[in-house]
N, C-alpha and C. Protein backbone atom coordinates (compact mmCIF):
# COMPACT_ATOMS: atom_id res chain seq x y z
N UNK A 1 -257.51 102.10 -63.07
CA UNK A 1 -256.64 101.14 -62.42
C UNK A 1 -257.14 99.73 -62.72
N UNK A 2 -256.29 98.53 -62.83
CA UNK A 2 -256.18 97.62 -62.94
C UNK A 2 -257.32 97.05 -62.07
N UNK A 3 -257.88 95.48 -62.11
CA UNK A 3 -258.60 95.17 -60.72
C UNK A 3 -257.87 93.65 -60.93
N UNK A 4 -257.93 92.83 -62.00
CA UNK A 4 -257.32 91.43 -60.87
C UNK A 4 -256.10 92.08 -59.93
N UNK A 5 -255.67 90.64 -59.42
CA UNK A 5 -254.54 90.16 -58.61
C UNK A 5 -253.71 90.45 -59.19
N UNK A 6 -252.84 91.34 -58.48
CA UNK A 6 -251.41 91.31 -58.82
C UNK A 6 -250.44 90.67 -58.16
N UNK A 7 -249.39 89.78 -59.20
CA UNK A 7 -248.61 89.03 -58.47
C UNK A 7 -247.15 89.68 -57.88
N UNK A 8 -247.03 89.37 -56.80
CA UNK A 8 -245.83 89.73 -55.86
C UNK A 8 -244.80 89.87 -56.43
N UNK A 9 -244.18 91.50 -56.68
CA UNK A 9 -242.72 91.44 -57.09
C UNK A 9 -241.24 90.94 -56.32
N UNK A 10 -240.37 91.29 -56.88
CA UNK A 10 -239.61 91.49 -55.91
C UNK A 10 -239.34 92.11 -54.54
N UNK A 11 -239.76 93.19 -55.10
CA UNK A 11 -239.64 94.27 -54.09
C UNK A 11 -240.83 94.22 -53.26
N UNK A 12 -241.77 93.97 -53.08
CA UNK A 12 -242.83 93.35 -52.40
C UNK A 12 -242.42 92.13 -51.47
N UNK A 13 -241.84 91.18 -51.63
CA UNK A 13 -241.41 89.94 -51.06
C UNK A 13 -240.38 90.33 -50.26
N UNK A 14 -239.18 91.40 -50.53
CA UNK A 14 -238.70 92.09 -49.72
C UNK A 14 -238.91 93.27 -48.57
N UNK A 15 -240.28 93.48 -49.07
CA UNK A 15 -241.36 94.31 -47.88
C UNK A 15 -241.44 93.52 -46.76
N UNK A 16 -242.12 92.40 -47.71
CA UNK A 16 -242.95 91.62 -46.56
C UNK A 16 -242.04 90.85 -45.53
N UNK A 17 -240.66 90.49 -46.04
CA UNK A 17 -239.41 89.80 -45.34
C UNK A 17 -238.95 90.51 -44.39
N UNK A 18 -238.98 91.94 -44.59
CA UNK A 18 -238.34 92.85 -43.52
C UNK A 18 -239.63 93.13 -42.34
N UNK A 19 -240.87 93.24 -42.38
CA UNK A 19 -242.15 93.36 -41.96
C UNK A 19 -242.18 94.51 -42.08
N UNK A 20 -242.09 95.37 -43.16
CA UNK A 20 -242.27 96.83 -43.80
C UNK A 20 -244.35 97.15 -44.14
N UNK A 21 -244.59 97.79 -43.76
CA UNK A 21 -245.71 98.47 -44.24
C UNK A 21 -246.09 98.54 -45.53
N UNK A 22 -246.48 98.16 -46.30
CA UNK A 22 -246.81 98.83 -47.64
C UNK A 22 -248.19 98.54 -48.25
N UNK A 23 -248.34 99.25 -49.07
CA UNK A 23 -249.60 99.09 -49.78
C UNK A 23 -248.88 99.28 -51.65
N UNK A 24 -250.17 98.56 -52.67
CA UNK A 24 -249.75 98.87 -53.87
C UNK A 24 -250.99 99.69 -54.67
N UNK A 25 -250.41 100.13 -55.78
CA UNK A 25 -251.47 100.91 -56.46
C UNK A 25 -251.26 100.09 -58.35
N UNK A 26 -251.90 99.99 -58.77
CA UNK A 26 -251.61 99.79 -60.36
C UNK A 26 -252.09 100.69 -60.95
N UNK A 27 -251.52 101.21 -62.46
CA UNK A 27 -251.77 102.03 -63.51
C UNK A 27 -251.60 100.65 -64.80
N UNK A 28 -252.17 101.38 -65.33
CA UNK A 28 -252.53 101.23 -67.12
C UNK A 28 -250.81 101.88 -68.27
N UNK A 29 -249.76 100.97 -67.90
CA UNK A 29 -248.96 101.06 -68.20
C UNK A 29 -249.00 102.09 -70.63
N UNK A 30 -248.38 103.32 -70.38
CA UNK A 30 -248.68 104.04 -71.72
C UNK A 30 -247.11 103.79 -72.31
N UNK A 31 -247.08 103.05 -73.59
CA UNK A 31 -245.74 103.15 -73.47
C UNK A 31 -245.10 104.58 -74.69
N UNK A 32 -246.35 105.34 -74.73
CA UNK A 32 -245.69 107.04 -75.33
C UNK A 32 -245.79 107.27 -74.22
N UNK A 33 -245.77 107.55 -73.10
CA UNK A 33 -246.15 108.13 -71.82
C UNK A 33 -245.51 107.56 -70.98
N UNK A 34 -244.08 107.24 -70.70
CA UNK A 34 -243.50 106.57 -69.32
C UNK A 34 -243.34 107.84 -68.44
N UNK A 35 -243.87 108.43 -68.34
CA UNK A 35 -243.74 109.74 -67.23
C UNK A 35 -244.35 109.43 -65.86
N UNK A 36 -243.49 109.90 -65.06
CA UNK A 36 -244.08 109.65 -63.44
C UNK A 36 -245.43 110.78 -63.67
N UNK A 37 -245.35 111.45 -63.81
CA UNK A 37 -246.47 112.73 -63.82
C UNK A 37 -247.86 112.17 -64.49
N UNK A 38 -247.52 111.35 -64.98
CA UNK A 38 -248.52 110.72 -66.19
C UNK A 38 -249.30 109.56 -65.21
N UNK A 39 -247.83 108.76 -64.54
CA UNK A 39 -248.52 107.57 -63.50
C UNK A 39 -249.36 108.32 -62.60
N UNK A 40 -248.21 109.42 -61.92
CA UNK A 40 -249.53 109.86 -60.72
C UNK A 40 -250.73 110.80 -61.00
N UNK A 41 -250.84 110.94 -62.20
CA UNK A 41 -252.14 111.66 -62.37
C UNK A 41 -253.40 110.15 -62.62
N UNK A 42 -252.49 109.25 -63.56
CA UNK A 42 -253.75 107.87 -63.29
C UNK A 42 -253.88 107.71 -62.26
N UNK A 43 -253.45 107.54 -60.99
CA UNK A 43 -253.36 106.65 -59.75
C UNK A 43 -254.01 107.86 -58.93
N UNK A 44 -253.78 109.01 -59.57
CA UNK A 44 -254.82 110.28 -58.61
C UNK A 44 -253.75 110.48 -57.68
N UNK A 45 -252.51 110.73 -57.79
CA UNK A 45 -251.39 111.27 -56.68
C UNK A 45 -251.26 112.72 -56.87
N UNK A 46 -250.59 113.23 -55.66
CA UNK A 46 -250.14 114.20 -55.84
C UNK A 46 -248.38 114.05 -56.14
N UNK A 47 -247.96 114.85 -57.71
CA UNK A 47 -246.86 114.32 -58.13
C UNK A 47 -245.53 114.68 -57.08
N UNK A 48 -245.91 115.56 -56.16
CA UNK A 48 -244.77 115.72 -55.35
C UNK A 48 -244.45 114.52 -54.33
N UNK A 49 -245.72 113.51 -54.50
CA UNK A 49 -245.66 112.19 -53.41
C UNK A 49 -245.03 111.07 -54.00
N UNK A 50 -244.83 111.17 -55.52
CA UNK A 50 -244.68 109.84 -56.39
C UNK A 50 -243.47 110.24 -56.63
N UNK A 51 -242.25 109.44 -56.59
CA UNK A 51 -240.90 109.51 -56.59
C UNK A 51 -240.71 108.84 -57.67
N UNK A 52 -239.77 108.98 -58.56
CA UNK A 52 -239.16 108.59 -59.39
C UNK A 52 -237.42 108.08 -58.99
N UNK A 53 -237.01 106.80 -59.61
CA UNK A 53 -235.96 106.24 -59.01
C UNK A 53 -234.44 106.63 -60.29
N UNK A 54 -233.47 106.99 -60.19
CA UNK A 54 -232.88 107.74 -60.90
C UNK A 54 -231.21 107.35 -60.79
N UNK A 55 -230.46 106.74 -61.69
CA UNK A 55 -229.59 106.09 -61.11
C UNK A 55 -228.22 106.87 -61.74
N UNK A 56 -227.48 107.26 -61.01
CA UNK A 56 -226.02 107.80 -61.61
C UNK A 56 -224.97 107.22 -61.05
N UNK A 57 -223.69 107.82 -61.72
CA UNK A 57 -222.07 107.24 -61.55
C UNK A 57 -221.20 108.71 -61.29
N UNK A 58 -221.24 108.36 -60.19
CA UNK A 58 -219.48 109.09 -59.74
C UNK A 58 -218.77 109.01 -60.48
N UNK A 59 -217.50 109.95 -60.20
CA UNK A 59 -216.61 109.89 -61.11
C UNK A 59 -215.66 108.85 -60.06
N UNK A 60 -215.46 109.27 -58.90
CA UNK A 60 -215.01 108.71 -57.90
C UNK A 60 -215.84 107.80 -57.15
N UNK A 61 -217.21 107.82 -56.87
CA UNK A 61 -217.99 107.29 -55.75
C UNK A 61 -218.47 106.20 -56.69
N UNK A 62 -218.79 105.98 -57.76
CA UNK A 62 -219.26 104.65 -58.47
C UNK A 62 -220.79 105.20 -58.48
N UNK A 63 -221.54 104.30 -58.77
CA UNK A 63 -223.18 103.86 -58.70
C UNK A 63 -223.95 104.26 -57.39
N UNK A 64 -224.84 105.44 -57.65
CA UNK A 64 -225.70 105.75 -56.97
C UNK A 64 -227.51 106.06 -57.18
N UNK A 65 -227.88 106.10 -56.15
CA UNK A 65 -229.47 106.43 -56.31
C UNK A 65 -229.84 107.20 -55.71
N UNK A 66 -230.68 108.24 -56.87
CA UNK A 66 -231.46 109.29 -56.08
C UNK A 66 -233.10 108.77 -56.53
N UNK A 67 -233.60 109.51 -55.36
CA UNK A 67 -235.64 109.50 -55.43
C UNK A 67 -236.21 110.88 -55.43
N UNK A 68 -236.40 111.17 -56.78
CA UNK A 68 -236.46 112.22 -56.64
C UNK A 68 -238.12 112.74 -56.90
N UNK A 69 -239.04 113.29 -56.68
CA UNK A 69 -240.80 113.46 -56.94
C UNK A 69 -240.41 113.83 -58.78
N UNK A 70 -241.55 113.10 -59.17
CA UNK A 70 -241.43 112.84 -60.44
C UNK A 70 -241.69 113.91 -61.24
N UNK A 71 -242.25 115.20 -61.06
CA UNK A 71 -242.06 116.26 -61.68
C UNK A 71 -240.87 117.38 -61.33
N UNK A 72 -239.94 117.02 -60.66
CA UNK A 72 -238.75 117.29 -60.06
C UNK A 72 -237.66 117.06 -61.65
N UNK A 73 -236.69 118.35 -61.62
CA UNK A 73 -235.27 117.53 -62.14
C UNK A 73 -234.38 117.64 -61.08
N UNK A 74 -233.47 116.55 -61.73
CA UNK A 74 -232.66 116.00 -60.30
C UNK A 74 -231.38 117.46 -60.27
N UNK A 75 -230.75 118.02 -59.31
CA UNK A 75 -229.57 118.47 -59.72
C UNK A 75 -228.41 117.96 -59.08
N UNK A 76 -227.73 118.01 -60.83
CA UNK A 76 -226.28 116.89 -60.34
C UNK A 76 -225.17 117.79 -59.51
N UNK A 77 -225.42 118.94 -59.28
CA UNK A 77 -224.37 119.82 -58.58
C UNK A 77 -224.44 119.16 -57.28
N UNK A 78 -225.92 119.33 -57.01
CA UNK A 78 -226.22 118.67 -55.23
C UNK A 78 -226.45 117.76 -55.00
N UNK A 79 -226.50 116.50 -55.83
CA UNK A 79 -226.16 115.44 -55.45
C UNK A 79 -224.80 115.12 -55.62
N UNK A 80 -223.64 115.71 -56.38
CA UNK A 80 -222.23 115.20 -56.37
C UNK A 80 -221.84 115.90 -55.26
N UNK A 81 -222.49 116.41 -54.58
CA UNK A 81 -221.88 117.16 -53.11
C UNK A 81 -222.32 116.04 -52.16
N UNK A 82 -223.58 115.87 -52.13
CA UNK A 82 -224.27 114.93 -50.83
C UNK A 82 -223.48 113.35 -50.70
N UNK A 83 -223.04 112.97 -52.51
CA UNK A 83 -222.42 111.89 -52.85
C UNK A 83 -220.91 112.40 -52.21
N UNK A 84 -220.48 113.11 -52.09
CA UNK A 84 -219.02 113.52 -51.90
C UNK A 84 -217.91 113.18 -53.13
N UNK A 85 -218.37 113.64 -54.20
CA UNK A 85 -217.82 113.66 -55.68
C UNK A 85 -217.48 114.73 -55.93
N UNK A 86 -217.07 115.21 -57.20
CA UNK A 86 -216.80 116.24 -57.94
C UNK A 86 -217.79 116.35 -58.94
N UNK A 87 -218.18 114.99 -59.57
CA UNK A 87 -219.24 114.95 -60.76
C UNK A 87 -219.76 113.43 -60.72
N UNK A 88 -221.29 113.80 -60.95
CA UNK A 88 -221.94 112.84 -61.09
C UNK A 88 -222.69 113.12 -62.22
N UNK A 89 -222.97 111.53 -63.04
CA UNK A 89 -223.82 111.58 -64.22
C UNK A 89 -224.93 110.54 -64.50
N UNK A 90 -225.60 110.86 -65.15
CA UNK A 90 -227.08 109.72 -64.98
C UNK A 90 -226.60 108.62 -65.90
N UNK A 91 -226.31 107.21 -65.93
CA UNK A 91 -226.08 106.28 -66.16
C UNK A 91 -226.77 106.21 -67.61
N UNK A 92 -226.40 105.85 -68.96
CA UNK A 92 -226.82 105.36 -69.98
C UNK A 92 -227.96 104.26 -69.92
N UNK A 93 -229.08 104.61 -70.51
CA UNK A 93 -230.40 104.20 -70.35
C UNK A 93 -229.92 102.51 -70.71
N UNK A 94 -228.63 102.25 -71.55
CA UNK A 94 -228.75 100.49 -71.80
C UNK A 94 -227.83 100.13 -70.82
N UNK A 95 -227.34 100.66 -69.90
CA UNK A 95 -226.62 100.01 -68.16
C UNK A 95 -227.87 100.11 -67.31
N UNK A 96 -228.83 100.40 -67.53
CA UNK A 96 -229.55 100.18 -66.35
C UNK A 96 -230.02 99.17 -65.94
N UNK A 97 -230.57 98.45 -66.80
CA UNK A 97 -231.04 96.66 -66.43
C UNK A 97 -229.78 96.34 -65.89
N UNK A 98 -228.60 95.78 -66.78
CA UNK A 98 -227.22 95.25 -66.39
C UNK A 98 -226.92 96.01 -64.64
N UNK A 99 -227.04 96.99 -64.77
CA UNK A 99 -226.30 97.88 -62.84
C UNK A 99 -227.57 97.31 -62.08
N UNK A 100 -228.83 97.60 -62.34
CA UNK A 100 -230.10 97.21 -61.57
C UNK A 100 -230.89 96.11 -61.90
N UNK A 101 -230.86 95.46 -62.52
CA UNK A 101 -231.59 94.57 -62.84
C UNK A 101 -233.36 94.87 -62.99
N UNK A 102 -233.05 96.44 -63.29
CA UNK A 102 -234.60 96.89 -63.40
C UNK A 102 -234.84 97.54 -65.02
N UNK A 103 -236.06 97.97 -65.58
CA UNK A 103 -235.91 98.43 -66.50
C UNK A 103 -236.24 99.94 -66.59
N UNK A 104 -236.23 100.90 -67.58
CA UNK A 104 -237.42 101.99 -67.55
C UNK A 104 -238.16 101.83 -67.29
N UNK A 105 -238.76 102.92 -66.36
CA UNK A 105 -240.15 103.14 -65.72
C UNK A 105 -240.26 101.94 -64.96
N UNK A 106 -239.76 100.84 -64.51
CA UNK A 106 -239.72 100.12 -63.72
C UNK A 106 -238.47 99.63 -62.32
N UNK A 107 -238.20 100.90 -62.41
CA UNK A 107 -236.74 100.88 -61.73
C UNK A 107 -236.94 101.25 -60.11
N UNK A 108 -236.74 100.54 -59.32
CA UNK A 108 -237.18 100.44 -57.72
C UNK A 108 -235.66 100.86 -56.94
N UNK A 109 -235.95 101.61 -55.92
CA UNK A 109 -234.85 101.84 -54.89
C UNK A 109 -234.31 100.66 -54.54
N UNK A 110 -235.47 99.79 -54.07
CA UNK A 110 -235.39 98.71 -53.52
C UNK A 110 -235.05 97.07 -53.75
N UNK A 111 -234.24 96.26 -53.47
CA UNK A 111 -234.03 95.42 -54.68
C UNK A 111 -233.33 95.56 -55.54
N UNK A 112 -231.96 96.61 -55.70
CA UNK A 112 -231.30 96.18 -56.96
C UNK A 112 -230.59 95.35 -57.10
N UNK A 113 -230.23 94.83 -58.16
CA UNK A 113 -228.87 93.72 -58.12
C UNK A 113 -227.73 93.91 -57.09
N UNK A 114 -227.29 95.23 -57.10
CA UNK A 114 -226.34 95.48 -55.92
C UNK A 114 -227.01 96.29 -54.99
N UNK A 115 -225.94 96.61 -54.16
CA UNK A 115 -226.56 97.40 -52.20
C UNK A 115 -225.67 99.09 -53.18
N UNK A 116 -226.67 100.34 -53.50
CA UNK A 116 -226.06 101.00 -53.92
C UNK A 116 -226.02 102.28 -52.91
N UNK A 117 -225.70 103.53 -52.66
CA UNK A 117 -226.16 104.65 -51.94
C UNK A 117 -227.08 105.32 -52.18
N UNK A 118 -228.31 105.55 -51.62
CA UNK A 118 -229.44 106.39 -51.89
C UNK A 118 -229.89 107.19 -51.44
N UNK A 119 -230.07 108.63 -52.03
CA UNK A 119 -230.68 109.58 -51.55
C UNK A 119 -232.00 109.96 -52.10
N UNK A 120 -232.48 109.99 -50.75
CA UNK A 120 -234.01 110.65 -51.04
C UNK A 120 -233.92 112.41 -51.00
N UNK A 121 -235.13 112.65 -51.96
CA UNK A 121 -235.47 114.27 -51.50
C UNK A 121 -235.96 114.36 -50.50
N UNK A 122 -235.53 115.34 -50.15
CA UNK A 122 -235.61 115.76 -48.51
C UNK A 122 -237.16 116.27 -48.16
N UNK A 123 -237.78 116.71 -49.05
CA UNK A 123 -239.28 116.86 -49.67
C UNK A 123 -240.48 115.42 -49.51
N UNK A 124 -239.70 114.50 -48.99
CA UNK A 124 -240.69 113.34 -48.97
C UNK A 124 -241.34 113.19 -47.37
N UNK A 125 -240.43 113.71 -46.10
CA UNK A 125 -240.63 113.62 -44.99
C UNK A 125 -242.10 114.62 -44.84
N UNK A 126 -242.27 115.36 -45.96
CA UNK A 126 -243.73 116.37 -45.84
C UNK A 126 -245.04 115.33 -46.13
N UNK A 127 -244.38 114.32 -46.21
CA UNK A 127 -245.96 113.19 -46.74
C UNK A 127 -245.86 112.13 -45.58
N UNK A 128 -246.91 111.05 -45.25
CA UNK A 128 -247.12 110.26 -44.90
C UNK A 128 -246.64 109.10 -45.41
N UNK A 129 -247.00 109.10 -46.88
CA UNK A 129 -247.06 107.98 -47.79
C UNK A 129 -246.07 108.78 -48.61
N UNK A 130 -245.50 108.13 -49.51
CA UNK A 130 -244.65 107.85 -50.76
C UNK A 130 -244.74 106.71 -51.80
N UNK A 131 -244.92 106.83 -53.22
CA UNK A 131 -244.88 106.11 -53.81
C UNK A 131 -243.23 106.17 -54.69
N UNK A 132 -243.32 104.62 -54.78
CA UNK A 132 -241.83 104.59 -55.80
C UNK A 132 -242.14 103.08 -56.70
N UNK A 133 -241.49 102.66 -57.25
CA UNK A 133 -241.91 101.56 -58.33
C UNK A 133 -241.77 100.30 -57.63
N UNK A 134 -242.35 99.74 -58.03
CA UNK A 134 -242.46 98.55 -57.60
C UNK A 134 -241.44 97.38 -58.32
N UNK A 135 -240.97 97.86 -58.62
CA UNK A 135 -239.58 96.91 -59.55
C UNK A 135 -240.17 96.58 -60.61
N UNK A 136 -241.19 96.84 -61.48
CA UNK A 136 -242.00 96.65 -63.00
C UNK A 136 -243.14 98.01 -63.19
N UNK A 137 -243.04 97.65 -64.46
CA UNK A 137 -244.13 98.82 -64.49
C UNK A 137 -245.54 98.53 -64.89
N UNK A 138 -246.46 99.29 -64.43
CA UNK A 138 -247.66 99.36 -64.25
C UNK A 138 -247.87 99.04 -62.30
N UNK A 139 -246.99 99.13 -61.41
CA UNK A 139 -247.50 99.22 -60.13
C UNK A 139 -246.41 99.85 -59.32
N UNK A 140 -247.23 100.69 -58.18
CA UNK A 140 -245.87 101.44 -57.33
C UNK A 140 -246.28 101.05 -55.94
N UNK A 141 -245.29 101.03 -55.25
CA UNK A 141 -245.32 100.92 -53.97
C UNK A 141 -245.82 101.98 -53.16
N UNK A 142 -246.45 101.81 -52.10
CA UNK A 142 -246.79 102.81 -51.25
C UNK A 142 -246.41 102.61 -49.90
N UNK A 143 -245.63 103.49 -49.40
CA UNK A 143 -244.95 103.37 -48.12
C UNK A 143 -244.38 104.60 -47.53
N UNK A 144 -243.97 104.64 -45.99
CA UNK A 144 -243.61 105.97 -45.43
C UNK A 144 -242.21 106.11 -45.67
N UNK A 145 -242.02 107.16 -46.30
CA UNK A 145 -240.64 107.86 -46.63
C UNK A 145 -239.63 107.42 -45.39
N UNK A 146 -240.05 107.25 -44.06
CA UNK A 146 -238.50 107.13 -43.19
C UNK A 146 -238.78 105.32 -43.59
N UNK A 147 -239.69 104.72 -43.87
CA UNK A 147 -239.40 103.05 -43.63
C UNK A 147 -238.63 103.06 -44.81
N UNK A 148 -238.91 103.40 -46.14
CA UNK A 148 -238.10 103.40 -46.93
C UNK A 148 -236.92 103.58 -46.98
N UNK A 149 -236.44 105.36 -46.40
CA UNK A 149 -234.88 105.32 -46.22
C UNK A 149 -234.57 104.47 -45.06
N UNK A 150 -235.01 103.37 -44.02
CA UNK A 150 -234.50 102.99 -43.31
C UNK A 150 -234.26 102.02 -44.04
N UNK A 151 -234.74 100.83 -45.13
CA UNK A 151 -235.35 100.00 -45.26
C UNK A 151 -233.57 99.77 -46.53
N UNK A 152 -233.60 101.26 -46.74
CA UNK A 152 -231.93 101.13 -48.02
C UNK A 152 -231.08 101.45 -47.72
N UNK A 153 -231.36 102.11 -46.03
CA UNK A 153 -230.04 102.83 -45.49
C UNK A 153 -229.97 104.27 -46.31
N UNK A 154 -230.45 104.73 -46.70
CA UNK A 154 -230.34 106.13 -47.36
C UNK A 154 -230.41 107.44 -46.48
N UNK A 155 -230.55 108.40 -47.09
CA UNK A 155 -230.58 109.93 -46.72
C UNK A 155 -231.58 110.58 -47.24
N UNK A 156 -232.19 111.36 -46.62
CA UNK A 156 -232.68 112.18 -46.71
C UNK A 156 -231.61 114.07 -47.60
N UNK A 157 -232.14 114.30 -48.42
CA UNK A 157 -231.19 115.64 -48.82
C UNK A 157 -231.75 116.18 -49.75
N UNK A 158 -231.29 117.77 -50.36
CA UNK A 158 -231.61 118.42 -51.10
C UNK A 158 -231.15 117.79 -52.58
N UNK A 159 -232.05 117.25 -53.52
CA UNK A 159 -231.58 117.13 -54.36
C UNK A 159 -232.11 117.76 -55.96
N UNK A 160 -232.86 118.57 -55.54
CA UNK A 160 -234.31 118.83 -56.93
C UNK A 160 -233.28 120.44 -56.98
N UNK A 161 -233.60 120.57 -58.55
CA UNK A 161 -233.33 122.24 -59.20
C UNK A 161 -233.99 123.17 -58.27
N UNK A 162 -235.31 123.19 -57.84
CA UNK A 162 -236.10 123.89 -57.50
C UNK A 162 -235.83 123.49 -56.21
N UNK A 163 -235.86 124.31 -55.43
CA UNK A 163 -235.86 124.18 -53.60
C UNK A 163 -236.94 123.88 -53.37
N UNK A 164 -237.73 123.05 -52.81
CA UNK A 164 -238.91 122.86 -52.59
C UNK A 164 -239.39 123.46 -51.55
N UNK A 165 -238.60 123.04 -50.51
CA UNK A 165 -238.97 123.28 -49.15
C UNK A 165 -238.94 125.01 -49.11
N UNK A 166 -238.23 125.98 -49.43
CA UNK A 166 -237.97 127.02 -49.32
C UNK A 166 -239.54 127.76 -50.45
N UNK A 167 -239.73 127.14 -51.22
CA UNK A 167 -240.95 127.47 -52.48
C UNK A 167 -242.13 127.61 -51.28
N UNK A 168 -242.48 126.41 -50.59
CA UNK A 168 -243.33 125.92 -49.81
C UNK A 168 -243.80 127.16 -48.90
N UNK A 169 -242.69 127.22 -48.06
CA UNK A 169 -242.34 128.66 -47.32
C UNK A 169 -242.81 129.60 -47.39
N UNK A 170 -242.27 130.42 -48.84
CA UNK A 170 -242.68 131.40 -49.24
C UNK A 170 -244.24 131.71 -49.70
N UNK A 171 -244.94 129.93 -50.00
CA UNK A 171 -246.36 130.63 -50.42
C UNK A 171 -247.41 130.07 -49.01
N UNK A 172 -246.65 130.00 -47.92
CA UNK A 172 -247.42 130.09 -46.75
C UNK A 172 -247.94 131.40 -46.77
């Protein structure tokens, strides 16, 4: 990890405006390696805690956000249900700056250009902490999963291929 000062993102200045909790972490930005799995193994996470920010389009509902743990794939069946769509699709990697004003691997719930709908995995309420990006890359935010969905107005829901919660269960 990094050691100077890191300067205040966006999404940081919007922490601190709301009086949100947070803490930050930095990584050693790889650019063959933009993988969340990759960040939270530098930063020493457990990858089911480090969220990845993931942006799609309704066919009907427009522009949405899911957070999904970064070794997770997202599924679009259950999020075009939670969205109340028919079909949802992950946005073309060159609309994402233009819809968010964020880039790869630097793409934050928090702070986008517009107020969009967001769902979290329902899998994050099992942690304390949560990490998600800090609106650039090489640093993530650290904060509690309900300040967050309170913080975007979001949901909590099933959104990963793999059931987590039900996996969990079974190897009690």
């Amino acid at each position: 990890m990094k050691s100077e000062k890191q300067e205040k993102t966006n999404v940081m200045r919007l922490l601190d405006r709301a009086g949100i909790s947070y803490r930050t972490m930095e990584y050693e930005v790889d650019e063959k390696d933009l993988s969340g799995v990759h960040v939270a193994s530098q930063l020493g996470q457990d990858p089911d805690s480090c969220f990845k920010t993931l942006v799609l389009k309704g066919e009907r509902t427009g522009y949405l956000v899911c957070c999904i743990p970064v070794a997770e794939e997202l599924d679009l069946k259950k999020v075009a249900r939670v969205a109340g769509d028919k079909k949802v699709d992950m946005i073309p990697m060159k609309e994402l700056l233009p819809v968010t004003g964020y880039i790869r691997g630097g793409c934050s719930p928090i702070g986008m250009k517009k107020k969009f709908p967001v769902y979290i995995e329902e899998t994050a309420v099992l942690f304390d902490e949560i990490a998600v990006s800090a609106g650039m890359r090489g640093v993530q935010i650290i904060l509690s999963p309900e300040a967050l969905k309170e913080y975007v107005e979001g949901s909590f829901c099933s959104l990963v291929q793999n059931d987590v919660l039900v996996q969990r269960e079974r190897e009690k």
